[in-house]
N, C-alpha and C. Protein backbone atom coordinates (compact mmCIF):
# COMPACT_ATOMS: atom_id res chain seq x y z
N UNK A 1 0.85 -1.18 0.00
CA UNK A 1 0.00 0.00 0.00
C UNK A 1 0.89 1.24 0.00
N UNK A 2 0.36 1.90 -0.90
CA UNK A 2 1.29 3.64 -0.91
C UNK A 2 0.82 4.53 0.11
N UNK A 3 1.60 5.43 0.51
CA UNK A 3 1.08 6.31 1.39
C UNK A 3 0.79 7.10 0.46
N UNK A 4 -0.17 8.61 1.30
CA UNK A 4 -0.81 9.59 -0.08
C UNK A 4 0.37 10.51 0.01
N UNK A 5 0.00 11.49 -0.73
CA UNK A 5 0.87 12.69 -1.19
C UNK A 5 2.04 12.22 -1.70
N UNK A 6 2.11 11.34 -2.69
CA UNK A 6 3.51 10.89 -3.81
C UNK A 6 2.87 11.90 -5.07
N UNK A 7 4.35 12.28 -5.84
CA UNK A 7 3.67 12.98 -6.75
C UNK A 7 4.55 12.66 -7.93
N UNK A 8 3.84 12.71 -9.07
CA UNK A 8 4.36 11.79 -10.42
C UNK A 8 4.73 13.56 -11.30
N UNK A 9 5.74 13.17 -12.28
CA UNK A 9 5.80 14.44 -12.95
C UNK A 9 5.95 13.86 -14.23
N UNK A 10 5.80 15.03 -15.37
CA UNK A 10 5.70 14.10 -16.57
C UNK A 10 6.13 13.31 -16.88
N UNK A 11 7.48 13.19 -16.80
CA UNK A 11 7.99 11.98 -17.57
C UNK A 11 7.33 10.86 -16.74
N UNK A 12 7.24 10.64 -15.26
CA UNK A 12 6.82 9.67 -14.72
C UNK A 12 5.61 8.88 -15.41
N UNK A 13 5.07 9.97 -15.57
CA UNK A 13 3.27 9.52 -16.13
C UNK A 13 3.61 9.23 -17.28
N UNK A 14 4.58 9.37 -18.48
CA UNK A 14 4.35 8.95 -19.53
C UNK A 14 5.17 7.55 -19.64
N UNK A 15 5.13 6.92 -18.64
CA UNK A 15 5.64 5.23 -18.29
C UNK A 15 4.64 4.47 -17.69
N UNK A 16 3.65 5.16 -17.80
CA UNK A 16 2.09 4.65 -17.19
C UNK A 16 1.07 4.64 -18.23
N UNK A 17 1.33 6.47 -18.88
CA UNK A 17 0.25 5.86 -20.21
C UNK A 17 0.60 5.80 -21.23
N UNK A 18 -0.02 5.51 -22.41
CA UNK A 18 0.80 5.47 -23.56
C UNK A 18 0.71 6.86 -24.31
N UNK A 19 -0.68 7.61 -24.06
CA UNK A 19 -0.87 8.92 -24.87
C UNK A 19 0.91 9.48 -24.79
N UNK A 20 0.73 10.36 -26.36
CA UNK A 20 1.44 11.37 -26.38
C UNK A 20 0.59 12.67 -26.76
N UNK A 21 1.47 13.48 -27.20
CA UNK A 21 1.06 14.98 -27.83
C UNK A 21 0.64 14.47 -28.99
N UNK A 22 -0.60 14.99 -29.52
CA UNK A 22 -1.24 16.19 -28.51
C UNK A 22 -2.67 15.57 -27.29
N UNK A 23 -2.38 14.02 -27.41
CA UNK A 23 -3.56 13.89 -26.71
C UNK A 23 -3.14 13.22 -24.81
N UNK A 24 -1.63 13.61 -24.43
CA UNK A 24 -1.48 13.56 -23.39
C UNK A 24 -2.45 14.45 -22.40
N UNK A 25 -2.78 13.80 -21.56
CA UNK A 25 -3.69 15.39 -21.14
C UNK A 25 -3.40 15.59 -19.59
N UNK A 26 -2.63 14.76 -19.46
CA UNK A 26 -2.09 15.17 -17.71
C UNK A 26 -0.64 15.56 -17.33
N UNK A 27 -0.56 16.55 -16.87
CA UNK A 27 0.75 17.40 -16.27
C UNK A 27 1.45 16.97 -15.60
N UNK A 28 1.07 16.25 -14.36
CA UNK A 28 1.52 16.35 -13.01
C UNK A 28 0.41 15.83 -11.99
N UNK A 29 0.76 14.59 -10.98
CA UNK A 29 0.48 14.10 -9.99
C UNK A 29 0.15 14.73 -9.36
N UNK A 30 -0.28 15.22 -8.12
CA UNK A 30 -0.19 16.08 -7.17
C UNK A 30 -0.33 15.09 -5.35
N UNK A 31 -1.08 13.96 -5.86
CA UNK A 31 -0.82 13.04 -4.85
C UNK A 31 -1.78 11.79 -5.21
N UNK A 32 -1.68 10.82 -4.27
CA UNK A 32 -2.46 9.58 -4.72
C UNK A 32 -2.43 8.90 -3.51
N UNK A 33 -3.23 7.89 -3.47
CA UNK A 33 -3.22 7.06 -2.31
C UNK A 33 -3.94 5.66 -2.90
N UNK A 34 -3.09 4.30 -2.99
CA UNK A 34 -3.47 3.76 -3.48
C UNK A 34 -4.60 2.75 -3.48
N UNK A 35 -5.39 2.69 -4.20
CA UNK A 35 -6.91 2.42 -4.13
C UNK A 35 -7.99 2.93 -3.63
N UNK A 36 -7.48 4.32 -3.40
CA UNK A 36 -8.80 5.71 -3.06
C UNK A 36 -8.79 6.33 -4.29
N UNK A 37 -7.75 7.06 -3.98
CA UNK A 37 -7.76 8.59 -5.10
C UNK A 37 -6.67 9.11 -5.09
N UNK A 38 -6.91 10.55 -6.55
CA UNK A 38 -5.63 10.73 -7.30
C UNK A 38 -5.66 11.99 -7.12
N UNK A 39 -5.12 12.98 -7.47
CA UNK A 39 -5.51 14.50 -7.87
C UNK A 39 -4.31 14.79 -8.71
N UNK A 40 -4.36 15.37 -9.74
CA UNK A 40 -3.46 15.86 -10.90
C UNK A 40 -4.01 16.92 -11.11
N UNK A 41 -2.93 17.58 -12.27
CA UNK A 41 -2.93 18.99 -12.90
C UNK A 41 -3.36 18.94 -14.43
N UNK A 42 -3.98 19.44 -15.38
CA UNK A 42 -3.50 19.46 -16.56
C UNK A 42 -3.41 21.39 -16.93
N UNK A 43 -2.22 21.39 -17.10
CA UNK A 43 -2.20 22.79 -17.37
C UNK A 43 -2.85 23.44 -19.14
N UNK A 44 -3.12 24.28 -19.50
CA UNK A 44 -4.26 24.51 -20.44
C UNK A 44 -3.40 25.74 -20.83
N UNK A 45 -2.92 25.30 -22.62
CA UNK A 45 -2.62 26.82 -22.59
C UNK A 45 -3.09 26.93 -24.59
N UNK A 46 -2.69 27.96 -24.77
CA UNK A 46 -3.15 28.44 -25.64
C UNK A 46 -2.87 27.96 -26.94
N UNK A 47 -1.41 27.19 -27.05
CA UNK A 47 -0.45 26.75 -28.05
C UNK A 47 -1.67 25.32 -28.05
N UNK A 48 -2.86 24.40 -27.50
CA UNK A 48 -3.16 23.01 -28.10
C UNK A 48 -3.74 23.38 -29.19
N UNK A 49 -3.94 22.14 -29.66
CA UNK A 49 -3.81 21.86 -31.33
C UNK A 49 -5.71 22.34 -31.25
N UNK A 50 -6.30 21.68 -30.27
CA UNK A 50 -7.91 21.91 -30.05
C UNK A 50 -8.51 23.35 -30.41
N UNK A 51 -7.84 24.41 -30.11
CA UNK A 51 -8.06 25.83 -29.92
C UNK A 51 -7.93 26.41 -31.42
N UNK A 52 -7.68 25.79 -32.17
CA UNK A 52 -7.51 26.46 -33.59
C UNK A 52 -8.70 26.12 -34.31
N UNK A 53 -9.92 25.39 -34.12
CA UNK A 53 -10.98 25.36 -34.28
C UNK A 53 -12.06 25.13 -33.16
N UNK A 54 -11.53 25.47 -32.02
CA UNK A 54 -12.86 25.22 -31.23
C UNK A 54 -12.68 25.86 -30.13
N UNK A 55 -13.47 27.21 -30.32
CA UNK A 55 -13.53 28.16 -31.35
C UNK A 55 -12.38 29.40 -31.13
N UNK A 56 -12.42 29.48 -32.48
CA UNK A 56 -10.87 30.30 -33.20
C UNK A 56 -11.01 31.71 -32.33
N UNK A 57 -12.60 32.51 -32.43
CA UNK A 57 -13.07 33.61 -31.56
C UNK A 57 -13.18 33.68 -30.30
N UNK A 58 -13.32 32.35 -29.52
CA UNK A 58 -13.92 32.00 -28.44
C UNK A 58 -12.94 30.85 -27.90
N UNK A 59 -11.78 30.67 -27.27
CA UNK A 59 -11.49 29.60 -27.39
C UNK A 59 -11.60 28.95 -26.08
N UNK A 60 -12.41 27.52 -26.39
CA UNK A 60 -12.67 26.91 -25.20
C UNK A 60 -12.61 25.20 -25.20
N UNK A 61 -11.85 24.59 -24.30
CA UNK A 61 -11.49 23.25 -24.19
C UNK A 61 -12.72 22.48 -24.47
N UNK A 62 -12.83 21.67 -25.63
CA UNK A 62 -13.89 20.53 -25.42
C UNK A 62 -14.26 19.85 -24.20
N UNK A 63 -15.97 19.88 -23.70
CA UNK A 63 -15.24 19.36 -22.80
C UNK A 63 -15.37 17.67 -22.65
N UNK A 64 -15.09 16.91 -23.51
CA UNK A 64 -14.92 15.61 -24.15
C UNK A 64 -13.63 15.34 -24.10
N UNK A 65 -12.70 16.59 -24.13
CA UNK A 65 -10.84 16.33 -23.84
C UNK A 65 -10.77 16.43 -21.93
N UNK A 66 -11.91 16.96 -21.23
CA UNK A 66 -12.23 17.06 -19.67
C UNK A 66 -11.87 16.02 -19.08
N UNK A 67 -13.35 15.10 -19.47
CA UNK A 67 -13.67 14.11 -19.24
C UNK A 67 -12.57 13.00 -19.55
N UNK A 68 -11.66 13.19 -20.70
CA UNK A 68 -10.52 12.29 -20.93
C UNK A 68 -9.36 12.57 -20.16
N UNK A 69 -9.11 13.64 -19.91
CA UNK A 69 -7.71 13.91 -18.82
C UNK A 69 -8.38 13.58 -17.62
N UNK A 70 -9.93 13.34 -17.42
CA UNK A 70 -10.07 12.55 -16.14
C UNK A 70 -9.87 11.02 -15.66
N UNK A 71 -10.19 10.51 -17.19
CA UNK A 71 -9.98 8.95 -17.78
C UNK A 71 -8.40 8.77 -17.56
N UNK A 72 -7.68 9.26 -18.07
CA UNK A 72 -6.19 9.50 -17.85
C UNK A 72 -5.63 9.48 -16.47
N UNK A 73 -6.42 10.09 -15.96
CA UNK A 73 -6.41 10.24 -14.41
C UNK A 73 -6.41 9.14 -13.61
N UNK A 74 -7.63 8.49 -13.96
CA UNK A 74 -8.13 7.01 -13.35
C UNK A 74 -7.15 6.13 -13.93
N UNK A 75 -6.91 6.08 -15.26
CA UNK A 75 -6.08 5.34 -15.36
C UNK A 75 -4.89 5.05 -14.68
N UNK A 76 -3.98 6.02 -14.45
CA UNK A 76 -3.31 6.16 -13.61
C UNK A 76 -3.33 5.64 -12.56
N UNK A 77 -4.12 5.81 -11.68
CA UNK A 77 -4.50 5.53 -10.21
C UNK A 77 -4.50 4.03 -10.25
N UNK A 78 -5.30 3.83 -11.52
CA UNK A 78 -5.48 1.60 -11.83
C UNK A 78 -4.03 1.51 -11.78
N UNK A 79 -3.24 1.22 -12.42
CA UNK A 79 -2.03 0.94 -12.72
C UNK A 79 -1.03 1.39 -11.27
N UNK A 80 -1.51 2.66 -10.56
CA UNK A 80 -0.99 2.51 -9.26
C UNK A 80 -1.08 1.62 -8.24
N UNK A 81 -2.38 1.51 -8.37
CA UNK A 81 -3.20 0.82 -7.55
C UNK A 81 -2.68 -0.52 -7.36
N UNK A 82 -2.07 -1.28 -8.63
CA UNK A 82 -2.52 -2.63 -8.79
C UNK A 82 -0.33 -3.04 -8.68
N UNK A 83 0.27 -1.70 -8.50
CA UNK A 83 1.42 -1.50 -8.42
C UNK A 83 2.29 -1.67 -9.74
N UNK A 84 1.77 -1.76 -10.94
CA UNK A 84 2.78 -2.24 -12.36
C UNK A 84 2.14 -1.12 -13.06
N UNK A 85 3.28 -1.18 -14.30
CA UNK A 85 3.55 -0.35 -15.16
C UNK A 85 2.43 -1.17 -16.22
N UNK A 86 2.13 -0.24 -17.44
CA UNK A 86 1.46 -1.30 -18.30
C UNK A 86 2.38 -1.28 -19.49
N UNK A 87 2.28 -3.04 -20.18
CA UNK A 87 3.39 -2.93 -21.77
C UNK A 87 2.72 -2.53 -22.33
N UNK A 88 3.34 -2.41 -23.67
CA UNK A 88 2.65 -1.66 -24.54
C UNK A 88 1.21 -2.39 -25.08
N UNK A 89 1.18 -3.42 -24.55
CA UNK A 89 -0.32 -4.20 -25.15
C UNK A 89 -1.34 -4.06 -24.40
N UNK A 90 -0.72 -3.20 -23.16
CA UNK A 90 -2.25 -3.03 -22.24
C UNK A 90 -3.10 -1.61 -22.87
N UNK A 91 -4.29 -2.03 -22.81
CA UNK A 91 -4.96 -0.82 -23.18
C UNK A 91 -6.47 -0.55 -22.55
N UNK A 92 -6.52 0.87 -21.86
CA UNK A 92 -8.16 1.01 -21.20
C UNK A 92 -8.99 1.33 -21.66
N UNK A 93 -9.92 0.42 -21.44
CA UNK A 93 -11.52 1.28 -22.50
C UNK A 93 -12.51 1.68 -21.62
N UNK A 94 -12.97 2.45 -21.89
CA UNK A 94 -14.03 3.35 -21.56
C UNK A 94 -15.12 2.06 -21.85
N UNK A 95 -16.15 1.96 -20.62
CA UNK A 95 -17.28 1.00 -20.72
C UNK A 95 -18.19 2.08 -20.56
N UNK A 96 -18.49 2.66 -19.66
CA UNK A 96 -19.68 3.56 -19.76
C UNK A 96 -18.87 4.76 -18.47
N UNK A 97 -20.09 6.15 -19.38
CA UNK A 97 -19.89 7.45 -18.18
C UNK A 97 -21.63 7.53 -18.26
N UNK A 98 -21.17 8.00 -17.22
CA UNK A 98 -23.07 8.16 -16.31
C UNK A 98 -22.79 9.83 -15.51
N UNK A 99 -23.78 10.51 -15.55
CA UNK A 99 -23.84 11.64 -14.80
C UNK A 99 -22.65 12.55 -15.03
N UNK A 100 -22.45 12.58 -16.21
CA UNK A 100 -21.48 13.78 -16.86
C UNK A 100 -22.28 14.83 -16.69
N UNK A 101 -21.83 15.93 -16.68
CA UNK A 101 -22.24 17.61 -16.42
C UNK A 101 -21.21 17.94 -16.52
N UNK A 102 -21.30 19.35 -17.60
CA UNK A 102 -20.08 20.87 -17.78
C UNK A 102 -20.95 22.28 -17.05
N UNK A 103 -19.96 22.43 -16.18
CA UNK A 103 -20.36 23.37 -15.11
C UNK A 103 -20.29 25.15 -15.45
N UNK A 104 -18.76 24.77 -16.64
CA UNK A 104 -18.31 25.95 -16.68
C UNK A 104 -17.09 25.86 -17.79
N UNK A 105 -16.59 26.91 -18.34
CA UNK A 105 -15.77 26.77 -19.74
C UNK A 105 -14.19 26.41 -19.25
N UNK A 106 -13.75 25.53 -20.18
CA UNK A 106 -12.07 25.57 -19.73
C UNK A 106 -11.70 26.83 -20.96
N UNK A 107 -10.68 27.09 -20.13
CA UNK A 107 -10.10 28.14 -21.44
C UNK A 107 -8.45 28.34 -21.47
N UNK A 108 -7.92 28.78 -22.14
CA UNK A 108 -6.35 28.93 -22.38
C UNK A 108 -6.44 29.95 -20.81
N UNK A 109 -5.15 29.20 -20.52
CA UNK A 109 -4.46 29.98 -18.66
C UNK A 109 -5.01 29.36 -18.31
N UNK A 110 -6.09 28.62 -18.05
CA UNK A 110 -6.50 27.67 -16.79
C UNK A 110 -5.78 26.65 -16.67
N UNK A 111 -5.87 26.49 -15.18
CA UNK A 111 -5.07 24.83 -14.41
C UNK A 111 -6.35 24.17 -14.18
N UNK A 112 -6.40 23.08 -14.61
CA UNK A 112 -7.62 22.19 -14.37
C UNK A 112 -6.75 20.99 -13.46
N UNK A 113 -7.47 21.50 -12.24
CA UNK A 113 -7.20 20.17 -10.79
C UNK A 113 -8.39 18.82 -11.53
N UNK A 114 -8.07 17.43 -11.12
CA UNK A 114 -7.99 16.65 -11.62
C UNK A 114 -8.56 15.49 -10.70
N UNK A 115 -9.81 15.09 -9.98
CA UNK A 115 -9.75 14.51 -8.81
C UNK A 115 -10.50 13.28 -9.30
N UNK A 116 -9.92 12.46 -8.80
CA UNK A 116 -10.73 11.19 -9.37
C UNK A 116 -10.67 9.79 -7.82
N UNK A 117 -11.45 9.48 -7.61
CA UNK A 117 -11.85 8.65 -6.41
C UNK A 117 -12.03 7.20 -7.16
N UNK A 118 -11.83 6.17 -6.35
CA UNK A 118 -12.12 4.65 -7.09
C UNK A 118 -13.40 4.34 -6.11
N UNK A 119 -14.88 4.19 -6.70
CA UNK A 119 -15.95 4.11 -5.93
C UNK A 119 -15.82 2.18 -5.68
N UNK A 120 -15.35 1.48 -6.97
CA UNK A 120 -15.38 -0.28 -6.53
C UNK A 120 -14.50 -0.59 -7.57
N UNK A 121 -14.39 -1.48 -7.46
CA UNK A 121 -13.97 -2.68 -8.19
C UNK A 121 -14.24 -3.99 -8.80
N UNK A 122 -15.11 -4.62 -9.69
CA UNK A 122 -15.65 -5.83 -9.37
C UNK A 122 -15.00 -6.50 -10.95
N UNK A 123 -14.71 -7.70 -10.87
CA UNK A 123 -14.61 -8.38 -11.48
C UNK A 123 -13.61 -7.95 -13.02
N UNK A 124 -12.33 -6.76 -12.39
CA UNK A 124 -11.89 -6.31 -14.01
C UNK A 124 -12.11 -4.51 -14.02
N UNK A 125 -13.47 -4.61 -13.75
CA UNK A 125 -14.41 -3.23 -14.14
C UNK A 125 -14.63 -2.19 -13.10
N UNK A 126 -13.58 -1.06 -13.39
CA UNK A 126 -13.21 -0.27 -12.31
C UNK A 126 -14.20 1.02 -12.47
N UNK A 127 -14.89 1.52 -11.18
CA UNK A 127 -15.78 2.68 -11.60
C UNK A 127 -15.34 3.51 -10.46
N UNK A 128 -15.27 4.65 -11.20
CA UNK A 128 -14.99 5.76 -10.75
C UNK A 128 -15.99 7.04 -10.53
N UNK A 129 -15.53 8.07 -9.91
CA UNK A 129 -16.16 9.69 -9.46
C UNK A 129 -15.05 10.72 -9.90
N UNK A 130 -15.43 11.20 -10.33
CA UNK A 130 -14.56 12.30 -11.13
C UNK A 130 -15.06 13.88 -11.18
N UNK A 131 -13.73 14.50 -10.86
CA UNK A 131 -14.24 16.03 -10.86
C UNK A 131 -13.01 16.72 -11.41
N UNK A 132 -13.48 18.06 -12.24
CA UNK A 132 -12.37 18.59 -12.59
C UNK A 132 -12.96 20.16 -12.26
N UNK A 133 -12.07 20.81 -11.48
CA UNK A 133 -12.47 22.29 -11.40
C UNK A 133 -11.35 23.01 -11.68
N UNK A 134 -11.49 24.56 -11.85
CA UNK A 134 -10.82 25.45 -12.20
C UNK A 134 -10.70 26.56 -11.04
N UNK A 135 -9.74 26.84 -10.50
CA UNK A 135 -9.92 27.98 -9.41
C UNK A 135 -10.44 27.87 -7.98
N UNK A 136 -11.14 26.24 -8.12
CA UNK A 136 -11.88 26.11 -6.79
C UNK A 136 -13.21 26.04 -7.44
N UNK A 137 -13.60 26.22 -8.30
CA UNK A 137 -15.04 26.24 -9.29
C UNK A 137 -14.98 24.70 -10.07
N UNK A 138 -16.04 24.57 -9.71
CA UNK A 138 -16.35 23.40 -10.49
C UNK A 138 -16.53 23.40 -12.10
N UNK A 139 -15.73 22.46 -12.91
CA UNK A 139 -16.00 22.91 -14.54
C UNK A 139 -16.78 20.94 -14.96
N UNK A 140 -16.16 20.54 -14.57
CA UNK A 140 -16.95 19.00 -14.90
C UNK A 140 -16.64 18.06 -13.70
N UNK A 141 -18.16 17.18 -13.87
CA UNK A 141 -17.92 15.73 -13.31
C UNK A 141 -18.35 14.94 -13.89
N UNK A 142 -18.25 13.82 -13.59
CA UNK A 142 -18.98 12.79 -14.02
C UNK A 142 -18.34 10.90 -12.96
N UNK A 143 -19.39 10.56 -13.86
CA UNK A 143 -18.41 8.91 -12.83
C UNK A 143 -18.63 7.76 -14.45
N UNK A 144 -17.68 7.41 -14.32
CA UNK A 144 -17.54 6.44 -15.61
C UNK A 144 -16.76 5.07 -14.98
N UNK A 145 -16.73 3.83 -16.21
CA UNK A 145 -16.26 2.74 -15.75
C UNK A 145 -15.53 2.09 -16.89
N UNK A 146 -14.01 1.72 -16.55
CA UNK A 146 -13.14 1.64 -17.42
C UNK A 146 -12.89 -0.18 -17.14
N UNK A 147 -12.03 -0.81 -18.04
CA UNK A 147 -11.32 -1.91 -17.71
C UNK A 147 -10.57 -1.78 -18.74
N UNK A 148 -9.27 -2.67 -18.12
CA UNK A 148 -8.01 -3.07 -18.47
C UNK A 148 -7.61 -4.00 -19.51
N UNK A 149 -7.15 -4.08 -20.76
CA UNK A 149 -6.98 -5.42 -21.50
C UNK A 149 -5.55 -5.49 -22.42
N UNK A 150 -5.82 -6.73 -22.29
CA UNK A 150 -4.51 -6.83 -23.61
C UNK A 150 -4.73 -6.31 -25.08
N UNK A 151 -4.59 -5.09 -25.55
CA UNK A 151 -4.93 -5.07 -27.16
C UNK A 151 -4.60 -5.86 -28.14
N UNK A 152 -3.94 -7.12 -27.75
CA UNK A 152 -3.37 -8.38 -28.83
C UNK A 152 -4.22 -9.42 -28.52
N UNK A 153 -4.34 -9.78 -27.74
CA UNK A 153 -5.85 -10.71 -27.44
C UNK A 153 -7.29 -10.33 -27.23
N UNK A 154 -7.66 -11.28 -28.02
CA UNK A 154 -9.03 -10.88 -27.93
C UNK A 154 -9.55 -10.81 -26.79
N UNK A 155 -10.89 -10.38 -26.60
CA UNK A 155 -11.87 -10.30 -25.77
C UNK A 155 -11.84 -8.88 -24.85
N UNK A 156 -11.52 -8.07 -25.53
CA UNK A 156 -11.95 -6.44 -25.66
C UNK A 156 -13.26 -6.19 -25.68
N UNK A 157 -14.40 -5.29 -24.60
CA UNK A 157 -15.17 -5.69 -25.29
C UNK A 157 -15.86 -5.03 -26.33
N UNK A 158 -16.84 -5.21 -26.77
CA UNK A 158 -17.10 -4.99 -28.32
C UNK A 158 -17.76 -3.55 -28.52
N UNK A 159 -18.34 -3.22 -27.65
CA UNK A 159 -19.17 -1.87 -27.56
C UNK A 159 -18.14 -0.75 -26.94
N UNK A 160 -16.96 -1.39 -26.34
CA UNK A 160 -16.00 -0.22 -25.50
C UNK A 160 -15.09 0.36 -26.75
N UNK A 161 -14.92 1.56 -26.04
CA UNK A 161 -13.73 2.62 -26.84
C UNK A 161 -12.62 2.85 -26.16
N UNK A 162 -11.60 2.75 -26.95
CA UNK A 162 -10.18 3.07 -25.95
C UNK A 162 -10.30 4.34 -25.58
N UNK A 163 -9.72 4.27 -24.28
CA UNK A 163 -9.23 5.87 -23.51
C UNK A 163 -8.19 5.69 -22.79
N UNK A 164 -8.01 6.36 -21.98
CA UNK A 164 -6.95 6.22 -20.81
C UNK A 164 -5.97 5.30 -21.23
């Protein structure tokens, strides 16, 4: 078991997930405790690739890239949790999100805190609580449920989408 307040910095995290640029979406650890919860950073700036069409006048973070630096998040925490690194054949899919809500806009200069809780575990299929705010303001939550697989063997399942 880990104690909390360990904190991962990029390079760390990019030996955990496989994303790169431009769809890395987490900064920085900020602490964890293993098989509770995580809290990370993703810092937000003006240079992502997202902001050059959405929107060019207005520019504001999808918040579908939110919800994925929260997936990212969880992911993380699995792979802490369970104490190993993943090879390159592990891959997480998104099974279902339930009770998503956007509270409020991400925008270039924002730090989006990153909080993600492990509500169970059963059989593989990890579900989570997820929040991402800005400033102390809430911008999204939601709770979704991921599992773990080999992308070279079958039995992925058929309706899931990779994330995390």
């Amino acid at each position: 078991m880990n104690s909390p307040n360990q904190t991962l910095d990029i390079n760390q995290i990019k030996t955990y997930l496989p994303h790169r640029y431009p769809l890395l979406l987490v900064d920085r650890v900020l602490n964890w405790e293993s098989g509770k919860s995580i809290t990370a950073i993703k810092n937000v700036t003006i240079n992502e690739e997202f902001f050059n069409g959405h929107f060019p006048n207005k520019p504001v973070m999808p918040g579908v890239l939110t919800i994925e630096a929260l997936a990212q998040t969880a992911a993380l925490l699995s792979f802490l949790t369970e104490g190993r690194k993943p090879d390159e054949n592990t891959v997480v899919y998104f099974l279902g999100i339930d009770k998503a809500r956007f509270r409020r806009p991400v925008e270039p200069g924002d730090q989006i805190k990153l909080q993600v809780e492990i509500v169970r575990v059963v059989r593989g299929i990890w579900k989570y609580k997820a929040v991402a705010s800005v400033d102390g303001e809430l911008a999204v939550e939601a709770e979704f449920m991921c599992t773990m697989r080999d992308a070279v063997t079958p039995g992925a399942p058929a309706d899931a989408s990779p994330s995390a």
